[in-house]
Structures are given as C-alpha cells and as structure tokens.
N, C-alpha and C. Protein backbone atom coordinates (compact mmCIF):
# COMPACT_ATOMS: atom_id res chain seq x y z
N UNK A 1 -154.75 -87.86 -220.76
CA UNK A 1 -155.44 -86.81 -220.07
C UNK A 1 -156.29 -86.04 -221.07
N UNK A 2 -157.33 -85.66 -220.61
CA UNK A 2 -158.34 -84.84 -221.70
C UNK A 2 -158.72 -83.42 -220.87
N UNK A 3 -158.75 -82.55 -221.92
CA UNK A 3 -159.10 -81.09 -221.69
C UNK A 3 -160.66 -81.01 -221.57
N UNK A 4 -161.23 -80.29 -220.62
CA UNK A 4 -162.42 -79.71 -221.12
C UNK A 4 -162.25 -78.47 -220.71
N UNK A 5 -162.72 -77.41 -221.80
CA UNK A 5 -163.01 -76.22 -222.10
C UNK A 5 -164.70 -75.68 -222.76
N UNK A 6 -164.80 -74.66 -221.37
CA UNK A 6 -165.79 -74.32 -220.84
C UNK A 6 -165.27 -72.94 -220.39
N UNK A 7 -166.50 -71.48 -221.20
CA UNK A 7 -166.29 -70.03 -220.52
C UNK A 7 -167.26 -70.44 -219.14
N UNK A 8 -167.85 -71.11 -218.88
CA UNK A 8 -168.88 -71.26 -217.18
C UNK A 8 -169.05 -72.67 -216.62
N UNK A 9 -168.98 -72.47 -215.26
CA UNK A 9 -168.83 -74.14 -214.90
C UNK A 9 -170.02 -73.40 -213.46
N UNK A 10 -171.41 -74.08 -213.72
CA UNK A 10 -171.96 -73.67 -212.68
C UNK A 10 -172.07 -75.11 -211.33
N UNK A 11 -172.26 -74.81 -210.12
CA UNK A 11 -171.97 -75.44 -209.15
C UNK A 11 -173.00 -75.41 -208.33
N UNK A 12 -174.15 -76.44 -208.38
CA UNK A 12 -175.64 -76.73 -207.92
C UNK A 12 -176.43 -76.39 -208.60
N UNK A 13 -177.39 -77.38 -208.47
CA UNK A 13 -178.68 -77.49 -209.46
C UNK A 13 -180.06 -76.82 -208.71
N UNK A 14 -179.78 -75.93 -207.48
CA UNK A 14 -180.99 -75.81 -206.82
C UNK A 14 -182.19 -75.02 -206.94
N UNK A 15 -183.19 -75.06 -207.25
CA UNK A 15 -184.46 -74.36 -207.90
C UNK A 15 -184.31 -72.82 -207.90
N UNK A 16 -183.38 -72.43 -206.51
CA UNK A 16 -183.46 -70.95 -206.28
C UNK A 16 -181.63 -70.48 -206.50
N UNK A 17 -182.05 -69.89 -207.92
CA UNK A 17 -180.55 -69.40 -208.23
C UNK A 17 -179.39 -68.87 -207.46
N UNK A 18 -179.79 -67.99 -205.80
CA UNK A 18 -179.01 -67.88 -205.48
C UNK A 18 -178.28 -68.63 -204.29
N UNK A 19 -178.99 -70.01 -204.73
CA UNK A 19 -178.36 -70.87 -203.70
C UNK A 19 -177.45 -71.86 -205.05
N UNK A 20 -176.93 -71.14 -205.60
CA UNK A 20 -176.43 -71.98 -206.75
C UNK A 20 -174.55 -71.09 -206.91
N UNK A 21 -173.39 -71.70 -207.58
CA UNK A 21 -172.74 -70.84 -207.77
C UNK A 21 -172.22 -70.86 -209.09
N UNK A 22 -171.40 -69.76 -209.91
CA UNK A 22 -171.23 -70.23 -211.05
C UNK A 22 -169.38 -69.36 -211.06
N UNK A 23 -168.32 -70.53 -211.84
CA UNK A 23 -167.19 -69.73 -212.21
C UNK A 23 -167.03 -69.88 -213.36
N UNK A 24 -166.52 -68.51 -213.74
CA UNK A 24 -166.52 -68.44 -214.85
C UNK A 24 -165.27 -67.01 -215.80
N UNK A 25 -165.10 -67.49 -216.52
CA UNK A 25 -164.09 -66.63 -217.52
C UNK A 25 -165.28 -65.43 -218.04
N UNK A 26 -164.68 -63.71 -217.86
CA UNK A 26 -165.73 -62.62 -218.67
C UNK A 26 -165.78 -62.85 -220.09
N UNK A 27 -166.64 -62.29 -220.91
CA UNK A 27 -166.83 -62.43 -222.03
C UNK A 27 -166.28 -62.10 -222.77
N UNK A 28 -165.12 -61.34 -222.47
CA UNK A 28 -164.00 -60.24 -223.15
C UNK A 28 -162.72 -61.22 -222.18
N UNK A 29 -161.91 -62.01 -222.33
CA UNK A 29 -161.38 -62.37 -221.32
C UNK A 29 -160.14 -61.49 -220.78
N UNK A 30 -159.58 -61.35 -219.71
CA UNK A 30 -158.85 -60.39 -219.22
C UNK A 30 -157.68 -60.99 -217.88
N UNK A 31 -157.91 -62.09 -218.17
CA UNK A 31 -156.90 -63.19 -217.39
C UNK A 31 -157.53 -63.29 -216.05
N UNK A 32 -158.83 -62.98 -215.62
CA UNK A 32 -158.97 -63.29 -214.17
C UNK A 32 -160.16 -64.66 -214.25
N UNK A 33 -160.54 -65.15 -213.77
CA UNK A 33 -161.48 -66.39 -213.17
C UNK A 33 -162.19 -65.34 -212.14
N UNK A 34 -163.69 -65.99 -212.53
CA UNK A 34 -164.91 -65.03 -211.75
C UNK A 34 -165.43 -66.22 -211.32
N UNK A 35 -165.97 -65.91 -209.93
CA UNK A 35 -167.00 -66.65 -209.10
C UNK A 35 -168.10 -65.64 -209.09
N UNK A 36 -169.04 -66.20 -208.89
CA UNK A 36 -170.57 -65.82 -209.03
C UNK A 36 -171.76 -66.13 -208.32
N UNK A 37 -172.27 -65.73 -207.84
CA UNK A 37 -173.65 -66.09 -207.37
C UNK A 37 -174.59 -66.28 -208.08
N UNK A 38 -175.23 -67.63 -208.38
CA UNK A 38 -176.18 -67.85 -209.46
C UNK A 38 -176.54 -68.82 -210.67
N UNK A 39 -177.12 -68.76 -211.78
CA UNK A 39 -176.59 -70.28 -212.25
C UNK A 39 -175.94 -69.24 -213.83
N UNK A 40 -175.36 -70.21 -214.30
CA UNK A 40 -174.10 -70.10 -214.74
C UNK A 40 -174.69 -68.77 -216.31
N UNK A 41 -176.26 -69.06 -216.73
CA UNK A 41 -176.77 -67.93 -217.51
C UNK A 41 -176.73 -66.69 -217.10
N UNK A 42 -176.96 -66.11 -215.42
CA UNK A 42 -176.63 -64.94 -215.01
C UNK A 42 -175.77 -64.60 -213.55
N UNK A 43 -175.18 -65.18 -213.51
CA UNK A 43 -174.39 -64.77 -212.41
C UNK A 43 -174.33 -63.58 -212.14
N UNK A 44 -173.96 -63.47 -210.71
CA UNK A 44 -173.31 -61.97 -209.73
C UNK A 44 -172.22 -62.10 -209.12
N UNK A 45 -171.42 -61.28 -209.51
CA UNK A 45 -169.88 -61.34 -209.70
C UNK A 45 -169.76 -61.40 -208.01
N UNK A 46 -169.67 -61.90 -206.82
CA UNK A 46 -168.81 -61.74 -205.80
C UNK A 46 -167.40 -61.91 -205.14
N UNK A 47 -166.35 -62.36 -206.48
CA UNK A 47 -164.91 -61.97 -206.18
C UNK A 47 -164.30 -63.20 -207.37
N UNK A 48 -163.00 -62.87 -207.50
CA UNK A 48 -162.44 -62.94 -209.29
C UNK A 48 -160.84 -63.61 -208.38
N UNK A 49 -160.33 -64.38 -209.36
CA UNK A 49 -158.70 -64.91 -209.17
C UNK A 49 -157.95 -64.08 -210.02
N UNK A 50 -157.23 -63.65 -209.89
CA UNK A 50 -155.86 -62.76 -210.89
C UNK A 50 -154.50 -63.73 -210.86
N UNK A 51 -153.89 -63.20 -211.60
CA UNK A 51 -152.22 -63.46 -211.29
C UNK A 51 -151.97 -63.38 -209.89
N UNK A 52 -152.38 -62.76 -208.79
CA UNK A 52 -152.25 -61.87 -207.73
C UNK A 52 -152.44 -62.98 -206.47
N UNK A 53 -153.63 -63.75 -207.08
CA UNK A 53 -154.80 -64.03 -205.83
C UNK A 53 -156.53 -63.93 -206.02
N UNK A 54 -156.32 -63.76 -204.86
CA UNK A 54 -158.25 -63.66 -204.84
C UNK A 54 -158.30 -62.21 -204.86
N UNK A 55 -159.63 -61.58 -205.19
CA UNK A 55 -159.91 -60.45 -204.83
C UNK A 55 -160.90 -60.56 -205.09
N UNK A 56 -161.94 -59.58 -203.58
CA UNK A 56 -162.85 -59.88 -203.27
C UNK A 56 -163.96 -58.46 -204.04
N UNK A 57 -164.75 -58.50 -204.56
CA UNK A 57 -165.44 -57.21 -205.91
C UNK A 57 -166.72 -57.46 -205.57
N UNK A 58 -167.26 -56.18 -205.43
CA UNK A 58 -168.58 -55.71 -204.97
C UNK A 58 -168.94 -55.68 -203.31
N UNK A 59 -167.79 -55.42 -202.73
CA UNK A 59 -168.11 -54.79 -201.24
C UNK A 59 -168.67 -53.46 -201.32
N UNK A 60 -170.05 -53.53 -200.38
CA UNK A 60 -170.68 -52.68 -200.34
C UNK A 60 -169.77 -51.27 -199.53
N UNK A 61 -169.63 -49.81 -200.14
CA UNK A 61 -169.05 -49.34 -199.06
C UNK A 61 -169.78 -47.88 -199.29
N UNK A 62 -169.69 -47.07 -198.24
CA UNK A 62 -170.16 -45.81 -198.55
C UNK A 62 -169.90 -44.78 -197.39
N UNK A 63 -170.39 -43.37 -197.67
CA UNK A 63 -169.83 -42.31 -196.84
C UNK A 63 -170.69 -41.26 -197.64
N UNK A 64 -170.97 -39.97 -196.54
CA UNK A 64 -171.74 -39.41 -196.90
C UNK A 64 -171.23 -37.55 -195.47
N UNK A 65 -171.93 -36.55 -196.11
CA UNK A 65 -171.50 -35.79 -194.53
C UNK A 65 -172.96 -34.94 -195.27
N UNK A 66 -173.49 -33.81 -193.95
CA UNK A 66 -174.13 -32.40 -193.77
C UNK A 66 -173.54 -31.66 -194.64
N UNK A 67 -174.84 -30.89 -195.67
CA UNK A 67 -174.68 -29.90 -196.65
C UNK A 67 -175.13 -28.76 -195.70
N UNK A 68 -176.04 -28.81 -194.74
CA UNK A 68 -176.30 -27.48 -193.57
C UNK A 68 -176.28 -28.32 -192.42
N UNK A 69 -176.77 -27.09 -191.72
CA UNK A 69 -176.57 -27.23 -190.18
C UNK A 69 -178.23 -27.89 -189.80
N UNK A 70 -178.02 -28.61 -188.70
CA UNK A 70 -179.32 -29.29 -188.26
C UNK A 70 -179.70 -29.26 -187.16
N UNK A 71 -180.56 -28.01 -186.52
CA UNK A 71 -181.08 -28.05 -185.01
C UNK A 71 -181.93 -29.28 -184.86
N UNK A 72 -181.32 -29.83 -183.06
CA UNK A 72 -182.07 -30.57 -183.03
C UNK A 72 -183.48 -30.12 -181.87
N UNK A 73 -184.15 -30.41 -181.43
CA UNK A 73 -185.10 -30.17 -179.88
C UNK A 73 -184.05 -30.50 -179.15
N UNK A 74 -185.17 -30.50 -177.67
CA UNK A 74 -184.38 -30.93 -176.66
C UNK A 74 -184.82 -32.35 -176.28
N UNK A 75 -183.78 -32.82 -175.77
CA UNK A 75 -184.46 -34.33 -175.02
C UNK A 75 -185.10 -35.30 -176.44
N UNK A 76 -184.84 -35.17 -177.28
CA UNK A 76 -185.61 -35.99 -178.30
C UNK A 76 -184.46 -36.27 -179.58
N UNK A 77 -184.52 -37.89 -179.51
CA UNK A 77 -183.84 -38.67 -180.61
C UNK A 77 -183.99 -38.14 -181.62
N UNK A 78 -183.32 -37.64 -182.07
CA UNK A 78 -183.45 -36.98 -183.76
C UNK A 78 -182.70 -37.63 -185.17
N UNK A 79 -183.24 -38.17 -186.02
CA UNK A 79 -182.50 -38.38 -187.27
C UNK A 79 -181.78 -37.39 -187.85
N UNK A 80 -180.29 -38.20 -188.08
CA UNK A 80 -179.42 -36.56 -188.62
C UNK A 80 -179.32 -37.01 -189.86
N UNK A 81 -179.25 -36.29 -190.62
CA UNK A 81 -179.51 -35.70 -192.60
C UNK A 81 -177.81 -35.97 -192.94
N UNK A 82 -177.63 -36.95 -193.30
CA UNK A 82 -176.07 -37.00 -194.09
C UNK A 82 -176.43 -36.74 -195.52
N UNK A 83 -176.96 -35.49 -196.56
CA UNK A 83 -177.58 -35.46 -197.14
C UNK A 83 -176.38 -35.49 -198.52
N UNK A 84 -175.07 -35.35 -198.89
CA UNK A 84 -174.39 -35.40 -199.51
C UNK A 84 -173.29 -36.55 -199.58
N UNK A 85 -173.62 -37.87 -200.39
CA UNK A 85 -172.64 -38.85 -200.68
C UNK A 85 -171.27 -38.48 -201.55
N UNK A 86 -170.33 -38.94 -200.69
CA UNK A 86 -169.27 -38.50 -201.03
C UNK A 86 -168.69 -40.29 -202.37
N UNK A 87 -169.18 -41.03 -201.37
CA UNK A 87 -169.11 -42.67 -202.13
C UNK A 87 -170.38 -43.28 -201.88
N UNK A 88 -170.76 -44.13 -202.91
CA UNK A 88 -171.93 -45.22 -202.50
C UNK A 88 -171.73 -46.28 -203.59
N UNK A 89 -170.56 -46.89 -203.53
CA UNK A 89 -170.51 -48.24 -205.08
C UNK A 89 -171.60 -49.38 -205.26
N UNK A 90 -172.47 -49.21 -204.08
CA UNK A 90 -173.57 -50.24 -204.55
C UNK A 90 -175.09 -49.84 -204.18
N UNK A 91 -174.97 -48.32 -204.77
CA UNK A 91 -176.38 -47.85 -204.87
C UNK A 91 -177.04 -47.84 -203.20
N UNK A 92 -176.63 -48.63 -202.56
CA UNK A 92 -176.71 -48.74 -200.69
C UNK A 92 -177.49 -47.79 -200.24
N UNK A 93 -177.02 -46.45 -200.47
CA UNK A 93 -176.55 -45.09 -199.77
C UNK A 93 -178.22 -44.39 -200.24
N UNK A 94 -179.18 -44.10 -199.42
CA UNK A 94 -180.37 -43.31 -199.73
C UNK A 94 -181.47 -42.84 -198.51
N UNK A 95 -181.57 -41.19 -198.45
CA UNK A 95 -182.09 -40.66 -197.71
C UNK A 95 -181.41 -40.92 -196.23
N UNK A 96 -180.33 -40.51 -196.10
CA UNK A 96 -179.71 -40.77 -194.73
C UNK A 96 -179.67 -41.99 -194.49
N UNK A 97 -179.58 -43.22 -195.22
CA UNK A 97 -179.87 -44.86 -194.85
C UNK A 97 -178.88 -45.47 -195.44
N UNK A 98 -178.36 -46.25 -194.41
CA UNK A 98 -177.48 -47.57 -195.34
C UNK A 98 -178.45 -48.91 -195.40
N UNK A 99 -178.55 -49.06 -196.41
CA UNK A 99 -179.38 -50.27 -196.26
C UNK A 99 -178.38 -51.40 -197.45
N UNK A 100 -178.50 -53.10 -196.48
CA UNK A 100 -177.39 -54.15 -196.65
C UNK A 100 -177.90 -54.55 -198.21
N UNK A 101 -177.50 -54.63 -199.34
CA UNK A 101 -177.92 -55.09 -200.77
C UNK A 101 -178.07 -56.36 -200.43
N UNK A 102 -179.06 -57.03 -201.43
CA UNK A 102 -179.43 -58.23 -201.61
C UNK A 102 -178.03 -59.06 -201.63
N UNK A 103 -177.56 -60.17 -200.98
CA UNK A 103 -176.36 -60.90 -201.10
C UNK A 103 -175.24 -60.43 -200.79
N UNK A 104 -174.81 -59.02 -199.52
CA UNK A 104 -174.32 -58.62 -199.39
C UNK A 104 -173.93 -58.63 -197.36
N UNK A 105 -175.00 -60.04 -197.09
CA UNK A 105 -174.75 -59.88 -195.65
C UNK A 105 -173.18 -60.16 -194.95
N UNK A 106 -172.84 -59.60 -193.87
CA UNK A 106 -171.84 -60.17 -193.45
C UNK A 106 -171.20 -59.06 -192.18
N UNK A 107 -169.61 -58.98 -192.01
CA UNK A 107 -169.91 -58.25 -190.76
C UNK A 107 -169.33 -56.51 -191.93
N UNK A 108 -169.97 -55.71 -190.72
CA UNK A 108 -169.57 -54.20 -191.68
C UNK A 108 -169.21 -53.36 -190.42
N UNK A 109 -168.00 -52.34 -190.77
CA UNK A 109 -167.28 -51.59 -190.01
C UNK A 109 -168.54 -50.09 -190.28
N UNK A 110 -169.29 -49.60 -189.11
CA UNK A 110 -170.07 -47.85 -189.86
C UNK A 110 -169.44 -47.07 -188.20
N UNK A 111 -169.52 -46.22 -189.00
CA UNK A 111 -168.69 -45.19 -188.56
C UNK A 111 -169.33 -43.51 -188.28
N UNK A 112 -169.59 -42.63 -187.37
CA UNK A 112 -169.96 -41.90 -187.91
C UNK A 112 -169.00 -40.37 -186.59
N UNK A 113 -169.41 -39.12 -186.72
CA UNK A 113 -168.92 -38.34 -186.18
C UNK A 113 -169.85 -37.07 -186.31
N UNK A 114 -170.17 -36.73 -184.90
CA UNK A 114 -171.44 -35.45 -184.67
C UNK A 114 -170.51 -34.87 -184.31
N UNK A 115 -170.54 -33.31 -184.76
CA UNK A 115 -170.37 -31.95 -184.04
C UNK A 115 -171.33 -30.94 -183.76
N UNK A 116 -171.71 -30.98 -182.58
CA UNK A 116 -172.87 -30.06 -182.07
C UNK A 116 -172.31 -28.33 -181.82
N UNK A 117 -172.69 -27.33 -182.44
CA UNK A 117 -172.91 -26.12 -182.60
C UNK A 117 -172.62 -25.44 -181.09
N UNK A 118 -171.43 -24.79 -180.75
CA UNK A 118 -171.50 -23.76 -179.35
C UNK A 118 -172.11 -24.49 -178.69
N UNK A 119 -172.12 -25.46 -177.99
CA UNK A 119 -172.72 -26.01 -176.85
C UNK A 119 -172.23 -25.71 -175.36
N UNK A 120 -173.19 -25.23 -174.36
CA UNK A 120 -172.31 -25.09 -173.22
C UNK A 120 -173.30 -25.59 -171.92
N UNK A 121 -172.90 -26.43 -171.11
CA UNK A 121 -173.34 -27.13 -170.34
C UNK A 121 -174.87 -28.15 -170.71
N UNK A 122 -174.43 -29.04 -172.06
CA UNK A 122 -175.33 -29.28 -172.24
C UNK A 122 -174.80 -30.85 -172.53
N UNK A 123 -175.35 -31.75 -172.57
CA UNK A 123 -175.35 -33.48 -172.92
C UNK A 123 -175.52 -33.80 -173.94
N UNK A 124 -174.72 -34.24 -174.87
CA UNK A 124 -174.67 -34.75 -176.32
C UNK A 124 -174.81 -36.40 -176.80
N UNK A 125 -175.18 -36.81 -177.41
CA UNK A 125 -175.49 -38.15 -177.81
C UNK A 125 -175.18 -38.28 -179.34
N UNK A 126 -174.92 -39.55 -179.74
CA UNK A 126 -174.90 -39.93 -181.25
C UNK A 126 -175.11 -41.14 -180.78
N UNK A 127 -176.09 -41.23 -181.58
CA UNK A 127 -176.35 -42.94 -181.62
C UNK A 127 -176.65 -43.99 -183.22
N UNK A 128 -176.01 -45.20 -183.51
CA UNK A 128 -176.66 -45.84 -184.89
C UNK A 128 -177.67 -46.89 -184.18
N UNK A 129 -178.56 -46.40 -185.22
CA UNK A 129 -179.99 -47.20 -184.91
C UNK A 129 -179.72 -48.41 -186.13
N UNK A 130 -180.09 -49.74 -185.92
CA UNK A 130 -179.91 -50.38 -187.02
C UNK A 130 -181.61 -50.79 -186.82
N UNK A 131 -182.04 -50.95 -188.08
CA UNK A 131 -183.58 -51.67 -188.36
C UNK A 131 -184.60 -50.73 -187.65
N UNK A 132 -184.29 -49.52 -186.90
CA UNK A 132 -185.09 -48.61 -186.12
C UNK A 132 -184.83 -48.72 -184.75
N UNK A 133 -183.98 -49.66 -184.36
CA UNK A 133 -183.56 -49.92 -183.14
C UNK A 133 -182.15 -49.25 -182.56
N UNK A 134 -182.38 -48.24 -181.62
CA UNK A 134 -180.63 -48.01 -180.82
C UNK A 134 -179.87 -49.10 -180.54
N UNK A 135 -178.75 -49.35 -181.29
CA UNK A 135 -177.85 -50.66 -180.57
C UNK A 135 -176.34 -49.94 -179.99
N UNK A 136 -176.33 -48.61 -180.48
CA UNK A 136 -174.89 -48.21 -179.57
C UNK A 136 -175.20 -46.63 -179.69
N UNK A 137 -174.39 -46.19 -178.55
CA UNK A 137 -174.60 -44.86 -178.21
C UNK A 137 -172.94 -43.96 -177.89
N UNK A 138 -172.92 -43.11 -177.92
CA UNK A 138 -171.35 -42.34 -177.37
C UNK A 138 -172.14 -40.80 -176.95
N UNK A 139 -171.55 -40.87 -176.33
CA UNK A 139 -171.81 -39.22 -175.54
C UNK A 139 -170.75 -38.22 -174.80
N UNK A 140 -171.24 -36.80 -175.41
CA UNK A 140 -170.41 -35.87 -174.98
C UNK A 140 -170.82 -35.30 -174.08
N UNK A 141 -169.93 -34.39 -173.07
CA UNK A 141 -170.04 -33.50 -172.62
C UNK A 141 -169.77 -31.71 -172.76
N UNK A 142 -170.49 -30.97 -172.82
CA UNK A 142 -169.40 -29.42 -172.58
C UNK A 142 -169.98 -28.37 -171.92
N UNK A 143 -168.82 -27.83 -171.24
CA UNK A 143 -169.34 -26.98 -170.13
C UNK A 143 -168.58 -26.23 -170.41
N UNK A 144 -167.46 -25.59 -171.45
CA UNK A 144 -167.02 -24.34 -171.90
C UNK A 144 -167.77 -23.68 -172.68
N UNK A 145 -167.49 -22.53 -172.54
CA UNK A 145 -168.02 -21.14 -173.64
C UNK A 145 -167.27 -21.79 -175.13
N UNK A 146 -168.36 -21.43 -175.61
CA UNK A 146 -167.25 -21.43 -177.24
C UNK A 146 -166.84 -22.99 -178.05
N UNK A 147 -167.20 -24.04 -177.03
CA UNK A 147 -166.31 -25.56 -177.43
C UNK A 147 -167.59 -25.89 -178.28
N UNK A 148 -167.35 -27.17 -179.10
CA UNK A 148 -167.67 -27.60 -180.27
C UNK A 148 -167.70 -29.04 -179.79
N UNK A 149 -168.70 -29.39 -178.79
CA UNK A 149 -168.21 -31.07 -178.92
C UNK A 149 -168.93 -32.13 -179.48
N UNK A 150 -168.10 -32.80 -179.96
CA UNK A 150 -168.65 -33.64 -180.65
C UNK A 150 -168.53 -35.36 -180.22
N UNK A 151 -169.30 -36.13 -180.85
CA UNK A 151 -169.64 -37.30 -180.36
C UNK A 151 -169.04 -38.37 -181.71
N UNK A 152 -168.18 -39.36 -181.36
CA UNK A 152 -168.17 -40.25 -182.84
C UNK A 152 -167.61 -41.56 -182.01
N UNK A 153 -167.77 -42.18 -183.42
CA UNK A 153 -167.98 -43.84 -183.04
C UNK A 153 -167.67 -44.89 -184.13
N UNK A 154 -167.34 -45.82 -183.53
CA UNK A 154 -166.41 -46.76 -184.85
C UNK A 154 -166.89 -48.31 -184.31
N UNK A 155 -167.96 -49.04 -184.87
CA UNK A 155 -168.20 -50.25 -184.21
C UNK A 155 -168.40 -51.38 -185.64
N UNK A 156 -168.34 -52.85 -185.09
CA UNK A 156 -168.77 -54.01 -186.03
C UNK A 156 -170.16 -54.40 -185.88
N UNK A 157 -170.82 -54.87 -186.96
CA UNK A 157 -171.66 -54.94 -186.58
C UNK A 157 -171.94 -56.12 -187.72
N UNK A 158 -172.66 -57.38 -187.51
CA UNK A 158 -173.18 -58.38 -188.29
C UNK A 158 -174.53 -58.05 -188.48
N UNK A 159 -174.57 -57.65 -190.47
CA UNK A 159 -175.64 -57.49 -190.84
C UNK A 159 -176.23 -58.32 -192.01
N UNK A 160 -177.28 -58.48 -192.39
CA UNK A 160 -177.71 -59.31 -193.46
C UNK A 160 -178.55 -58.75 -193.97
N UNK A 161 -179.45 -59.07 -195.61
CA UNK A 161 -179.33 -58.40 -196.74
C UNK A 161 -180.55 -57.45 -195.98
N UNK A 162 -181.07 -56.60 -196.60
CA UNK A 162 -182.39 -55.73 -195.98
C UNK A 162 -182.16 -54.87 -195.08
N UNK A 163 -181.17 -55.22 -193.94
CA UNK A 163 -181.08 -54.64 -192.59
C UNK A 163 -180.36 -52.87 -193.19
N UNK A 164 -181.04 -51.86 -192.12
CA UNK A 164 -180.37 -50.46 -192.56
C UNK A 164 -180.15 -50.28 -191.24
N UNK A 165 -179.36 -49.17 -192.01
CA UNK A 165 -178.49 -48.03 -190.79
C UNK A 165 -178.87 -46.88 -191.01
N UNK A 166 -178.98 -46.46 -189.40
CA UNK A 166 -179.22 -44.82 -189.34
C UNK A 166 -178.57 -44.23 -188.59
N UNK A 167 -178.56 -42.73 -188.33
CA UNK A 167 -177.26 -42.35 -187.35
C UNK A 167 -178.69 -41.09 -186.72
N UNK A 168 -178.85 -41.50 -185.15
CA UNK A 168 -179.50 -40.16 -184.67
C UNK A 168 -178.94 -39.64 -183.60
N UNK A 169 -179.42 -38.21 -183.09
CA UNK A 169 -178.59 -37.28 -182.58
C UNK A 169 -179.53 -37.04 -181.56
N UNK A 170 -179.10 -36.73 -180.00
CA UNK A 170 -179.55 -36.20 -179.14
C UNK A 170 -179.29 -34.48 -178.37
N UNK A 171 -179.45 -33.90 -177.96
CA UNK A 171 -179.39 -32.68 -176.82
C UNK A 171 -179.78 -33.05 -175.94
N UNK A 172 -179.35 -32.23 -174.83
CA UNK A 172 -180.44 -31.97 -173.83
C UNK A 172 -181.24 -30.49 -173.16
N UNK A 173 -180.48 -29.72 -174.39
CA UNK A 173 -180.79 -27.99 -174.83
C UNK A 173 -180.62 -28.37 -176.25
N UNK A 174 -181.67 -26.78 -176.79
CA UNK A 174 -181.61 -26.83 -178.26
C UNK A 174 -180.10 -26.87 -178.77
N UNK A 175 -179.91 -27.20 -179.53
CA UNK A 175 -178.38 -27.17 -180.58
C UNK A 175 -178.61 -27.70 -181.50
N UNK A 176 -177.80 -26.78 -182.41
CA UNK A 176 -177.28 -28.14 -184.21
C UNK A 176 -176.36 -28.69 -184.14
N UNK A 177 -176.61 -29.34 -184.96
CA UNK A 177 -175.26 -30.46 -185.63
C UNK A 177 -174.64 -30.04 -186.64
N UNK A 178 -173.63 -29.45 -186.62
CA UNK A 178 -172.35 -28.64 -187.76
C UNK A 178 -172.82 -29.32 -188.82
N UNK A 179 -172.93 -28.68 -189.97
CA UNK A 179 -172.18 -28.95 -191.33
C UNK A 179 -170.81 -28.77 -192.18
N UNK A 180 -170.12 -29.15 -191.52
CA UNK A 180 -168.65 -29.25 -192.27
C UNK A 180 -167.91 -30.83 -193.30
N UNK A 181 -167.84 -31.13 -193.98
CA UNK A 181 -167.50 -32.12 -194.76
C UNK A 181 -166.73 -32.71 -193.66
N UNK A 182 -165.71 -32.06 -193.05
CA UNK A 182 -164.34 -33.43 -192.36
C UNK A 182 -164.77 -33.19 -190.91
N UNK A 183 -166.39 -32.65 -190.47
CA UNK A 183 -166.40 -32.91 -189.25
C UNK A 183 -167.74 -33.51 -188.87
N UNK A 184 -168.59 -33.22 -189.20
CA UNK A 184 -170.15 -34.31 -189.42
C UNK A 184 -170.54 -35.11 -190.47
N UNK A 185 -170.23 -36.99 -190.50
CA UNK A 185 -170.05 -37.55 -191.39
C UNK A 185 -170.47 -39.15 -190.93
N UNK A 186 -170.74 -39.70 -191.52
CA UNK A 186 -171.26 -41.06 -191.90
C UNK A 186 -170.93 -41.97 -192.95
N UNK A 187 -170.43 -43.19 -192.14
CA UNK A 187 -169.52 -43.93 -193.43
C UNK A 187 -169.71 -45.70 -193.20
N UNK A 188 -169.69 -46.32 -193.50
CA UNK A 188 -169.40 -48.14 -193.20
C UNK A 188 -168.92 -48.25 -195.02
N UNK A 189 -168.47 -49.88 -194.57
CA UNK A 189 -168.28 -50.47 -195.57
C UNK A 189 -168.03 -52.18 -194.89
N UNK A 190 -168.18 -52.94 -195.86
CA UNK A 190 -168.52 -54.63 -195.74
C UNK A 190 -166.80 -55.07 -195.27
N UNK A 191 -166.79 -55.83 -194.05
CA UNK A 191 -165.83 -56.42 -193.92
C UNK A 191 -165.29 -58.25 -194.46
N UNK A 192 -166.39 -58.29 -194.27
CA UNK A 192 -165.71 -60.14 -194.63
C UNK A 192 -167.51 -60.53 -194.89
C-alpha cells in the first residue's frame, strides 16, 4: 500500500473555478479537513470535518432592529429602516437589505416583527419584498385606545446568490413603527 500526502486535493478541472471543488488541510493545521469552493490555489471554505463530524462554516446569518421611530403615510407601502445590526457574519446586512452572497444560495429562514405606535381603528400590514417584489404579507388589526399592534412573520424562502430582502410596512391612517430593540426587528439566516 502507498501513502500519498498532499495539504490540497482539488476536484474538477473546469475553466470556471467555482464549478470546481477543493479539500484541503489549513495552513496552520488544527485537525479539521476543509472543503472548498474553487481550485485548490484559492478556495472558499464552505464546511470542514472535525473529530465531531461535518460542520457546516460560512452560513450567511443576520439581524438588525429601529434606532427611531418611523411614520409611515397612509395607504402606501413603505420601506422600514432596520438601521442598527445587531449580527451580519457575511457582510450580507446593508441599508435595510439582505442581500444572498455570492455562493451562498439555498433555502433561508427571515423573520421580521412591526410594532405600530397607539394605533386605533386602523389596518396594519408587514410585508418581505424579495427582489422588489411582495411575496408574503401578515396583518393586524386595532380598535382599542392605547394598544400597540403589531404584525410579524416567520417564513422559508429559496434564495440564490444576488437575490435581497426587504421588509415594508403599511397603514391605513398615519402611524409609526416603534423603535424598541426586542420589538421592531429583522433577522434570516441560511438553512441548508
């Protein structure tokens, strides 16, 4: 039986690197085996073997909430300002946008939660727009003095590299959208 020893073993010869894959030991070694996207001179790390198993490294994930309050009009789709990232591990996260990183398509859990300001007998909406398009909506109602209602939502969604997310807000009387950290907020992250 014969050994071969090799820090990179790349896997396809195809003109466009990221249709190529490469595994490989880090340069500092640390007992894990890296898979890679790419040919075997620069790879992109997309998940490593341990003692453990697999584990899967560089899921895109992020979260963000309102530093103020945001009136919206009436009757009109409004973009809401998640203007403070709380996480963004793959740079993703910019100007209220999730947008999918290069080599990062697949399905992603986003998440978000409106609280509209003293609202009373008025119609509430939250909706995520993906690519500029509404694909899901949730809506409140309130017809008390004094209530706070809010609109949130938890869906899957299959995305691929380029594609963004936005989160917009409706009325149907003037109102804002709270700024509180644990109550107006915006979040996904990459599932599989």
């Amino acid at each position: 039986m014969s050994t071969v020893k090799s820090k990179k073993l790349q896997v396809g010869t195809d003109a466009r690197a990221t249709n190529n894959f490469t595994i490989y030991q880090p340069s500092t070694p640390d007992g894990t085996l890296r898979i890679g996207v790419g040919n075997a001179d620069s790879p992109t790390e997309v998940g490593r073997f341990d003692s453990n198993g697999y584990v899967a490294t560089n899921t895109p994930a992020f979260s963000a909430y309102k530093s103020s309050d945001q009136s919206l009009s009436a009757n009109t789709q409004v973009k809401i300002t998640f203007d403070t990232e709380l996480h963004d591990n793959q740079s993703a996260y910019s100007s209220s946008r999730f947008t999918v990183p290069s080599g990062q398509g697949g399905i992603y859990l986003i998440g978000f939660n409106l609280v509209y300001s003293n609202a009373i007998n008025v119609r509430c909406q939250g909706r995520i727009y993906k690519n500029g398009v509404s694909i899901v909506t949730t809506e409140s109602y309130a017809n008390v003095a004094g209530q706070d209602p809010n609109c949130t939502t938890t869906f899957l969604l299959p995305l691929i590299a380029g594609d963004y997310i936005e989160i917009y807000g409706y009325v149907t009387t003037v109102h804002s959208v709270r700024s509180v950290v644990n109550e107006t907020f915006f979040w996904g992250y990459k599932l599989a």
